[in-house]
N, C-alpha and C. Protein backbone atom coordinates (compact mmCIF):
# COMPACT_ATOMS: atom_id res chain seq x y z
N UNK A 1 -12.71 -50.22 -12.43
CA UNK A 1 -11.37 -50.32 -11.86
C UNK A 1 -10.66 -48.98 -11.97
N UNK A 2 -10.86 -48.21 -13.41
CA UNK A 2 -9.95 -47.29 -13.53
C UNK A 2 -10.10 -46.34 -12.58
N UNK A 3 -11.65 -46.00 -12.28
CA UNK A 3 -12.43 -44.70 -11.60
C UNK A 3 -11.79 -45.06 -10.08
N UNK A 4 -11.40 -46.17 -9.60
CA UNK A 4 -11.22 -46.39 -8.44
C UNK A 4 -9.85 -46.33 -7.94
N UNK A 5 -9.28 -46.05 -9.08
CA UNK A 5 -7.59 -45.65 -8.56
C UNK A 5 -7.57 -44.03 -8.66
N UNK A 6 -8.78 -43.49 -9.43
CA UNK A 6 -8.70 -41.84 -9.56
C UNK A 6 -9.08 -41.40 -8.60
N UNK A 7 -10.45 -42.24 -7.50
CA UNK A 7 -10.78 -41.58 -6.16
C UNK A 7 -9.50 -41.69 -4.98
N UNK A 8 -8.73 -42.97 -5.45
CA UNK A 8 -7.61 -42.84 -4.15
C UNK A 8 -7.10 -42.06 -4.60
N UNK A 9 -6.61 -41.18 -5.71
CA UNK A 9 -5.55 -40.79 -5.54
C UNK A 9 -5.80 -39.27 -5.61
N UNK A 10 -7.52 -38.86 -5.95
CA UNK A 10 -7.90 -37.76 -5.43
C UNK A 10 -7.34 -37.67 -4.20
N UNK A 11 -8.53 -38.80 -3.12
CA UNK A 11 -8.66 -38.47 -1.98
C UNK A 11 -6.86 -38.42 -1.85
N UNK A 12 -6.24 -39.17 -1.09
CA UNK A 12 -4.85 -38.83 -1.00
C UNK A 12 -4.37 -37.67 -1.22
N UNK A 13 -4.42 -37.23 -2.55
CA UNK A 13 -4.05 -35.65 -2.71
C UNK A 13 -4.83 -34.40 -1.59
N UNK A 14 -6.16 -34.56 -1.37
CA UNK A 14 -6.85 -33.71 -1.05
C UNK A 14 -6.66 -34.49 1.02
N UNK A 15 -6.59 -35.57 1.15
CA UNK A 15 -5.55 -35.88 2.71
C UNK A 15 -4.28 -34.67 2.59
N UNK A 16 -3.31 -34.72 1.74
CA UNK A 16 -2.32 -34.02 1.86
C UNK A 16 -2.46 -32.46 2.17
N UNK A 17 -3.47 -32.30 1.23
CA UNK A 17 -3.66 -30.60 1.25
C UNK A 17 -4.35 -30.33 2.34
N UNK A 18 -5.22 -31.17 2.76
CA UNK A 18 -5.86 -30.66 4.23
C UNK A 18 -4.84 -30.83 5.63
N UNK A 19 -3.87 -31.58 5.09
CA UNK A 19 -3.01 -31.59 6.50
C UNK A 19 -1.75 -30.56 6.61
N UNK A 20 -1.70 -30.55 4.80
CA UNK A 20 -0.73 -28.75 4.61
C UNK A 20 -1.60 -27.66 4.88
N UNK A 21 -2.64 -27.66 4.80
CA UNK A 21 -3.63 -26.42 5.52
C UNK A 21 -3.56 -26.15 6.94
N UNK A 22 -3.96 -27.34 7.73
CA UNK A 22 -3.90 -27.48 9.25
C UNK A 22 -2.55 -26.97 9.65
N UNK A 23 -1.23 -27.51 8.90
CA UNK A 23 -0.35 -26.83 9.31
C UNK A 23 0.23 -25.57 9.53
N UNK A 24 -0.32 -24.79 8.25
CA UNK A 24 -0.50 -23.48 7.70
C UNK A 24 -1.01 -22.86 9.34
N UNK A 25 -2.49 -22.88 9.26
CA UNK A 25 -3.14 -22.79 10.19
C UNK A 25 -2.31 -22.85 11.81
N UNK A 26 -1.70 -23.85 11.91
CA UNK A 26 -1.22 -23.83 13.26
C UNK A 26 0.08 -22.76 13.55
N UNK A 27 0.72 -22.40 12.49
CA UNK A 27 2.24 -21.96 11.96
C UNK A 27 1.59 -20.17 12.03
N UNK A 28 0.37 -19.92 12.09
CA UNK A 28 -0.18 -18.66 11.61
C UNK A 28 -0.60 -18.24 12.59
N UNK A 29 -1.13 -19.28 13.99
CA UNK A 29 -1.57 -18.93 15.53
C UNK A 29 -0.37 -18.46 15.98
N UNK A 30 0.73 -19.08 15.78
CA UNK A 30 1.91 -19.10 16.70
C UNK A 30 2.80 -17.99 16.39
N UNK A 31 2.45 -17.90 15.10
CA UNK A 31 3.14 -16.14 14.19
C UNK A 31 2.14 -14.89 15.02
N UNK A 32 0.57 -15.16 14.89
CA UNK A 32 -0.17 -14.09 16.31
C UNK A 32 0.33 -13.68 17.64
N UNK A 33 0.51 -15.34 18.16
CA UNK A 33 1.07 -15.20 19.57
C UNK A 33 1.76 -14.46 19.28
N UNK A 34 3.25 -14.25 18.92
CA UNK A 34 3.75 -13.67 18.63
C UNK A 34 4.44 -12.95 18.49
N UNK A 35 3.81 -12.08 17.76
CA UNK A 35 3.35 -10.55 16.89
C UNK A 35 2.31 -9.99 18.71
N UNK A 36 1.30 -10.39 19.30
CA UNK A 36 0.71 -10.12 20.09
C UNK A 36 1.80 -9.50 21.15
N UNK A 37 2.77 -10.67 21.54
CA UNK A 37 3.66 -10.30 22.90
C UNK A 37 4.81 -9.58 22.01
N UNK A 38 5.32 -9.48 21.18
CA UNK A 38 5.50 -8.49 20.58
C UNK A 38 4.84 -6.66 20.55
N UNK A 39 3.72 -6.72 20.52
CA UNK A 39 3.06 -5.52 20.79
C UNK A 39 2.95 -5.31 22.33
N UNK A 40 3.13 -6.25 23.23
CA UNK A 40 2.95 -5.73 25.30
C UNK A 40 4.14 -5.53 24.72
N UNK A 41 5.40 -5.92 24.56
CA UNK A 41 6.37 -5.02 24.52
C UNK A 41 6.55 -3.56 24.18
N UNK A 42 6.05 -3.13 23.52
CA UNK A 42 5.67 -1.80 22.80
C UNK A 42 5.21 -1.34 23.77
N UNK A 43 4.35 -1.76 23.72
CA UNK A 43 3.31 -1.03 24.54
C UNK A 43 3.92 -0.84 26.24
N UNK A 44 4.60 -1.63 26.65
CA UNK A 44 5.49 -1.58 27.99
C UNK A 44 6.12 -0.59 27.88
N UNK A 45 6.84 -0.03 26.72
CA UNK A 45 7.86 0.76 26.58
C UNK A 45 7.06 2.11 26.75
N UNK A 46 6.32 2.05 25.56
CA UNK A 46 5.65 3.47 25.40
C UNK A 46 4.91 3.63 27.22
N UNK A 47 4.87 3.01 27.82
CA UNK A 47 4.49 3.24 29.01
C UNK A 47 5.52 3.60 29.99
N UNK A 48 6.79 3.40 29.90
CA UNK A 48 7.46 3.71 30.62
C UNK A 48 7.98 5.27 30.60
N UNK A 49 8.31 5.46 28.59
CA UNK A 49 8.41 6.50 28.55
C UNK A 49 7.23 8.05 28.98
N UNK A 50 5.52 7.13 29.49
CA UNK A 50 4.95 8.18 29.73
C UNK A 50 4.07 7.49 30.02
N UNK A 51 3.45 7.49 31.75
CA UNK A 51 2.60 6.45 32.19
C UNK A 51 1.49 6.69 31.51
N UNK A 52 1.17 7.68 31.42
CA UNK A 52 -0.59 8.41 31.40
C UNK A 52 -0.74 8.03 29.59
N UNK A 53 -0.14 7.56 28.87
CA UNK A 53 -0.33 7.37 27.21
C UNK A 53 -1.12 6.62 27.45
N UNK A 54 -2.30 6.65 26.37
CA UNK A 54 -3.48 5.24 25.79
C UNK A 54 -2.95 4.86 24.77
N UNK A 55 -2.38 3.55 25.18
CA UNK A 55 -2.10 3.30 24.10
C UNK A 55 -3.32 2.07 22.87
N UNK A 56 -4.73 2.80 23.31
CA UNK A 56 -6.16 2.86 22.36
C UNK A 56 -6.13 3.58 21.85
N UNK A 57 -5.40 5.00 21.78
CA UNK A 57 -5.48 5.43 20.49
C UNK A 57 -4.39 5.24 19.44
N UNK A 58 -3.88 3.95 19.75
CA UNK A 58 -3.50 3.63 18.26
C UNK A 58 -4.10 2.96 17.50
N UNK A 59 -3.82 3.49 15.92
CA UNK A 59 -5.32 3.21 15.00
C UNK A 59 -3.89 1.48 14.30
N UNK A 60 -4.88 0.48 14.13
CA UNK A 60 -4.07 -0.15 13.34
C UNK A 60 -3.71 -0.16 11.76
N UNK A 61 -3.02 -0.46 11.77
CA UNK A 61 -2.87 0.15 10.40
C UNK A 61 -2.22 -1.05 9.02
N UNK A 62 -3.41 -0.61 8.34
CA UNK A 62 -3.52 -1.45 7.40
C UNK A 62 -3.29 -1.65 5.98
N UNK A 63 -2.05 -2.14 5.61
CA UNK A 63 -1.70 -1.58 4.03
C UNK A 63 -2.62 -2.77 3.22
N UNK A 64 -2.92 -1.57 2.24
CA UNK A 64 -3.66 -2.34 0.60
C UNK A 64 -2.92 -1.84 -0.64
N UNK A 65 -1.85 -3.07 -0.78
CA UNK A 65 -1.20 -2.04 -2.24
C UNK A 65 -2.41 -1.78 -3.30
N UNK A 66 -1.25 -0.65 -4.03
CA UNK A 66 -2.14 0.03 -5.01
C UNK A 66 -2.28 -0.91 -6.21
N UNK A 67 -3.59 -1.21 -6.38
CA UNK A 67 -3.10 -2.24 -7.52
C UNK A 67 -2.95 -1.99 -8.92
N UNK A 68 -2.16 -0.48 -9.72
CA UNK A 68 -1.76 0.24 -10.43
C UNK A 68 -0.34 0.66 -10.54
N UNK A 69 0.10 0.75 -9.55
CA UNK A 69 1.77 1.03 -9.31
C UNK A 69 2.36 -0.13 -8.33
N UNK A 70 3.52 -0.23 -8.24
CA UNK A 70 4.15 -1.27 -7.43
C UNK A 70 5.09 -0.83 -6.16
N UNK A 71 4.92 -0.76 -5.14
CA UNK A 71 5.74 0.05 -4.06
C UNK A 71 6.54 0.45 -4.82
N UNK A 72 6.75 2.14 -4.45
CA UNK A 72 7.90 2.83 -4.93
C UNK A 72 7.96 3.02 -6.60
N UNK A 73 7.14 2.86 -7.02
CA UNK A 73 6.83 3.67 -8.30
C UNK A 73 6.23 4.81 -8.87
N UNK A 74 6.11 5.01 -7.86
CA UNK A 74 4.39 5.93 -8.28
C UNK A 74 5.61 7.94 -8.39
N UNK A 75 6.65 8.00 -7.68
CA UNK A 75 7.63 9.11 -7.74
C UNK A 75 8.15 9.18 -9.07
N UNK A 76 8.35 8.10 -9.67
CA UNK A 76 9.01 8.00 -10.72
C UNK A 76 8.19 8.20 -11.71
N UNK A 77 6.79 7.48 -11.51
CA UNK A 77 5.72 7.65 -12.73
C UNK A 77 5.43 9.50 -12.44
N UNK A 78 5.68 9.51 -11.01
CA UNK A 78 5.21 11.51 -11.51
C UNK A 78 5.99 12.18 -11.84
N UNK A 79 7.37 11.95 -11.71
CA UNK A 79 8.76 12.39 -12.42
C UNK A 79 8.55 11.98 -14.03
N UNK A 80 7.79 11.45 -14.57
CA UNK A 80 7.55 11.08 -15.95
C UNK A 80 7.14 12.13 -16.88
N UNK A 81 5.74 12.36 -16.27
CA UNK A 81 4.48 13.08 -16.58
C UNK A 81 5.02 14.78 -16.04
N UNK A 82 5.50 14.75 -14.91
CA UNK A 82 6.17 16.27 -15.01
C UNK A 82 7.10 16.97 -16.02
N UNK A 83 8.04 15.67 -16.62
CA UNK A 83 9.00 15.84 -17.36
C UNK A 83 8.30 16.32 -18.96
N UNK A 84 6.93 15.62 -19.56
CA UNK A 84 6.88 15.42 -20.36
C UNK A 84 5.56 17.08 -20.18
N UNK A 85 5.42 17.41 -19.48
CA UNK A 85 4.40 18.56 -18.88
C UNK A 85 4.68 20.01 -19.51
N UNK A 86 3.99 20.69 -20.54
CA UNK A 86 4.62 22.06 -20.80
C UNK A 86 4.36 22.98 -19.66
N UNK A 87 3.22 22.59 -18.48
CA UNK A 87 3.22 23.75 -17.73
C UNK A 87 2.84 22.77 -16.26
N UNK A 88 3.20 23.52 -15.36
CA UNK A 88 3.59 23.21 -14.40
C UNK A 88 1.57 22.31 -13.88
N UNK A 89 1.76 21.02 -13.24
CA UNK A 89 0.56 20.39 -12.76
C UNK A 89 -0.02 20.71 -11.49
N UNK A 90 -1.47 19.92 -11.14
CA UNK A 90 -1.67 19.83 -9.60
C UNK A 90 -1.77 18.60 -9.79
N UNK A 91 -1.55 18.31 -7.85
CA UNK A 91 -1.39 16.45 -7.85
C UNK A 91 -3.03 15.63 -8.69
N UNK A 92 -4.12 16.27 -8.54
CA UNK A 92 -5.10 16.18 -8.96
C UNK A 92 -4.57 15.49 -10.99
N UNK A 93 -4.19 16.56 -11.38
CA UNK A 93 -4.13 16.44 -13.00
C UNK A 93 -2.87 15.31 -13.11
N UNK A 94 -2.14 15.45 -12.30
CA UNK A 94 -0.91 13.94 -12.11
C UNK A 94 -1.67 12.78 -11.78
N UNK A 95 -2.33 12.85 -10.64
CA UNK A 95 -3.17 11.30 -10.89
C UNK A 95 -3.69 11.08 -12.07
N UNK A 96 -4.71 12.18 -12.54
CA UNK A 96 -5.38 11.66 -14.04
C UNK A 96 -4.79 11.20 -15.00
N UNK A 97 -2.93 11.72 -15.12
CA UNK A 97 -2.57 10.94 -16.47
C UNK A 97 -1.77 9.61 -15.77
N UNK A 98 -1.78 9.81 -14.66
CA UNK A 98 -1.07 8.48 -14.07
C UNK A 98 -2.24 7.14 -14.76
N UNK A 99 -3.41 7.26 -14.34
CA UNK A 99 -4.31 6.59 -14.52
C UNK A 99 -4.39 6.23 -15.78
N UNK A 100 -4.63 7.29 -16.82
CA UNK A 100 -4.39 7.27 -18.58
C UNK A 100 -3.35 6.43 -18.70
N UNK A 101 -1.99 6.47 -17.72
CA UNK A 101 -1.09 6.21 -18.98
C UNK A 101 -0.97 4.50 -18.33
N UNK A 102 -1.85 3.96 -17.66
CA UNK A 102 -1.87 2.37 -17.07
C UNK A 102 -3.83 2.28 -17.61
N UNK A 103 -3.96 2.53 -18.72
CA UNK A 103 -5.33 2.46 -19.47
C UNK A 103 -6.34 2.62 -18.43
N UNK A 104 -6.75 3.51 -17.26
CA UNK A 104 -8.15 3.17 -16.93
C UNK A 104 -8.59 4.75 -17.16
N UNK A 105 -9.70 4.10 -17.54
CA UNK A 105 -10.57 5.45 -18.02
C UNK A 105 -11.27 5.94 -17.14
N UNK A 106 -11.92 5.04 -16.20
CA UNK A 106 -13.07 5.55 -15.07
C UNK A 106 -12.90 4.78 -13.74
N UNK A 107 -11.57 4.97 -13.15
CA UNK A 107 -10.88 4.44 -11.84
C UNK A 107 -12.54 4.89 -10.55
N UNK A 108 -12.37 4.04 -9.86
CA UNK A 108 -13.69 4.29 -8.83
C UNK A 108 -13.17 5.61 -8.06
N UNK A 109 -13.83 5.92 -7.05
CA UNK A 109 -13.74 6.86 -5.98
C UNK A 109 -11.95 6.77 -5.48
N UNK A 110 -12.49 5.65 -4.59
CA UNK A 110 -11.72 4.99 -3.62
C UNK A 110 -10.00 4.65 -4.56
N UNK A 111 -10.21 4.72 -5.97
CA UNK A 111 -8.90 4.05 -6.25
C UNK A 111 -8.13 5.37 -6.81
N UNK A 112 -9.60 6.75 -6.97
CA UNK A 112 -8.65 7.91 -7.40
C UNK A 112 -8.01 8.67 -5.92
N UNK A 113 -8.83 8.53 -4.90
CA UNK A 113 -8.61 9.07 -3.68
C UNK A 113 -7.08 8.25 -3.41
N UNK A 114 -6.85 7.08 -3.54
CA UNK A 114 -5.96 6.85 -2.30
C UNK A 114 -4.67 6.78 -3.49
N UNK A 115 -4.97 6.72 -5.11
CA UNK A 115 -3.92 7.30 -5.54
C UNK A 115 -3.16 8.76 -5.37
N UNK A 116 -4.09 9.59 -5.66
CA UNK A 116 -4.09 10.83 -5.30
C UNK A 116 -3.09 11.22 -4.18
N UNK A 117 -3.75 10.62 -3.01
CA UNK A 117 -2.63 10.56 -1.70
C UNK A 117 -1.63 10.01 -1.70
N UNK A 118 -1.45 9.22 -2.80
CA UNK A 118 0.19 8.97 -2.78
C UNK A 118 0.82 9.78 -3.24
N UNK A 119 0.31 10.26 -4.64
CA UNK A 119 1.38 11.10 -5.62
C UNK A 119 1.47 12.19 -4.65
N UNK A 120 0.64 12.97 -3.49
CA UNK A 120 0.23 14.15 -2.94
C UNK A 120 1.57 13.95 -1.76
N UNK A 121 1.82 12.78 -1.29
CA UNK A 121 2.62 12.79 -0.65
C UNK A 121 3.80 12.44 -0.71
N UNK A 122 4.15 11.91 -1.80
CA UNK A 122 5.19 11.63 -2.99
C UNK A 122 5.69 13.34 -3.15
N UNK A 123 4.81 14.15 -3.50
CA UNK A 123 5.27 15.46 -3.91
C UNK A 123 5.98 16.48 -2.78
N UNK A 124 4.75 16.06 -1.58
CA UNK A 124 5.60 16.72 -0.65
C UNK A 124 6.78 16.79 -0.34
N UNK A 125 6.93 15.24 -0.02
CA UNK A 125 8.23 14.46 0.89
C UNK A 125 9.15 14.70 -0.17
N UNK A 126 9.44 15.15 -1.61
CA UNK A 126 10.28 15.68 -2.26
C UNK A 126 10.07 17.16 -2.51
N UNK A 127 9.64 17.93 -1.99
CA UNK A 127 9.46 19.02 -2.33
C UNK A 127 10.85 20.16 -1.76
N UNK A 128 11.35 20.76 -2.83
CA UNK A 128 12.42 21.30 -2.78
C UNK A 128 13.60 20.56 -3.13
N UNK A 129 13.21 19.31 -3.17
CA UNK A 129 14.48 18.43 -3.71
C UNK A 129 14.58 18.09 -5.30
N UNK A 130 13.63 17.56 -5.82
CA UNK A 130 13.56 17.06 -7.05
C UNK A 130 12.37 17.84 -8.04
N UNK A 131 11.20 18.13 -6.92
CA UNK A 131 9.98 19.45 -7.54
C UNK A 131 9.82 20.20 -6.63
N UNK A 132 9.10 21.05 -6.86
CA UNK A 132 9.03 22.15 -6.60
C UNK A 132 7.52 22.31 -6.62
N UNK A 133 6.52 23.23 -6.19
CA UNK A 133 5.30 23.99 -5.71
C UNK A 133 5.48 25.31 -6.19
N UNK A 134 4.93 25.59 -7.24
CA UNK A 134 4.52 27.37 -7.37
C UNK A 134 3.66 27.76 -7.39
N UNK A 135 3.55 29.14 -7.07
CA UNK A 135 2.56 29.82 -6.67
C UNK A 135 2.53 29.92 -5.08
N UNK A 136 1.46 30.34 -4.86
CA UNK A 136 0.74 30.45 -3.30
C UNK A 136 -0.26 29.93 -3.38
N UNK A 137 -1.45 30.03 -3.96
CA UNK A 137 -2.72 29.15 -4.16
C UNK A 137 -3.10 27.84 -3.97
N UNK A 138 -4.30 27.30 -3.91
CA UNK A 138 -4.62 25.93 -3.72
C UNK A 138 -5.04 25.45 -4.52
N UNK A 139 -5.27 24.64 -5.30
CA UNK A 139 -4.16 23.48 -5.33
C UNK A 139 -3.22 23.80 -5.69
N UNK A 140 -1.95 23.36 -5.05
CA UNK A 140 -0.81 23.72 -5.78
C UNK A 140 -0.09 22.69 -7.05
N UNK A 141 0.51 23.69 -7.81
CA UNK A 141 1.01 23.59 -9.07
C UNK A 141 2.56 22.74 -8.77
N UNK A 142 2.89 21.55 -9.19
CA UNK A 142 3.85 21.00 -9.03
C UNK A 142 4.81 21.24 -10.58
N UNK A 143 6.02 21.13 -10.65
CA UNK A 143 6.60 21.00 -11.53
C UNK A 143 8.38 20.21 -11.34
N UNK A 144 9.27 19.89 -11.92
CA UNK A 144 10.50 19.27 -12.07
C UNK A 144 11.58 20.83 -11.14
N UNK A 145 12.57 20.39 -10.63
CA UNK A 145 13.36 21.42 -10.44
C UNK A 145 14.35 21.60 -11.34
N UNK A 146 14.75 23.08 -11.32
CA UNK A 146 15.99 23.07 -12.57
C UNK A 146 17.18 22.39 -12.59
């Protein structure tokens, strides 16, 4: 008897979740549609402003947060490590203690590369404002402004 009130009320539960799925599902076509006629719009425009554009060469573009920093942290974590820096860094030696100071010792390829490109462009897009670049050489040496 008991086992037979636990399968209804499995099944029942698992009725529910498959019909909150289907819904999911249908709610997620109609968010495509969309997002789709959303993009002929774009794409109408960018055509008007210039018939001859392909608009195939746009690459789509695909965010993967970093799963080490949290949007919009990663300026602040290099404003840290600059601060605490006796001599001026490259974005190279800023990733490495970025990495140290969130414990990983041996981050893969792929997770030092696309950190790297953040702090690298983190540095730029403040450069002259908050740090600074010295020298002339490559890599360049980042540091805090006075």
């Amino acid at each position: 008897m008991r086992a037979e009130i636990c399968t209804k009320q499995a099944r029942f539960t698992l009725e529910r979740l498959h019909a909150e799925l289907g819904g999911k599902i249908i709610e997620n076509k109609k968010e495509a549609e969309r997002l789709a006629a959303d993009m002929k719009h774009v794409e109408a425009v960018l055509k008007m402003l210039d018939p001859s554009y392909c608009v195939r060469s746009i690459a789509v573009r695909r965010r993967k947060p970093n799963p080490y920093f949290k949007r919009g942290t990663i300026f602040r974590s290099v404003l840290e490590i600059l601060r605490d820096a006796p001599t001026p860094l490259t974005a190279s030696e800023i990733t490495s203690r970025l990495l140290a100071s969130k414990d990983v010792s041996q981050p893969s390829r792929e997770d030092f590369r696309n950190l790297f490109g953040g702090v690298q462009a983190s540095l730029r897009n403040n450069d002259g404002k908050t740090v600074r670049a010295i020298g002339e050489g490559k890599p360049a040496r980042w540091e805090l402004m006075p």
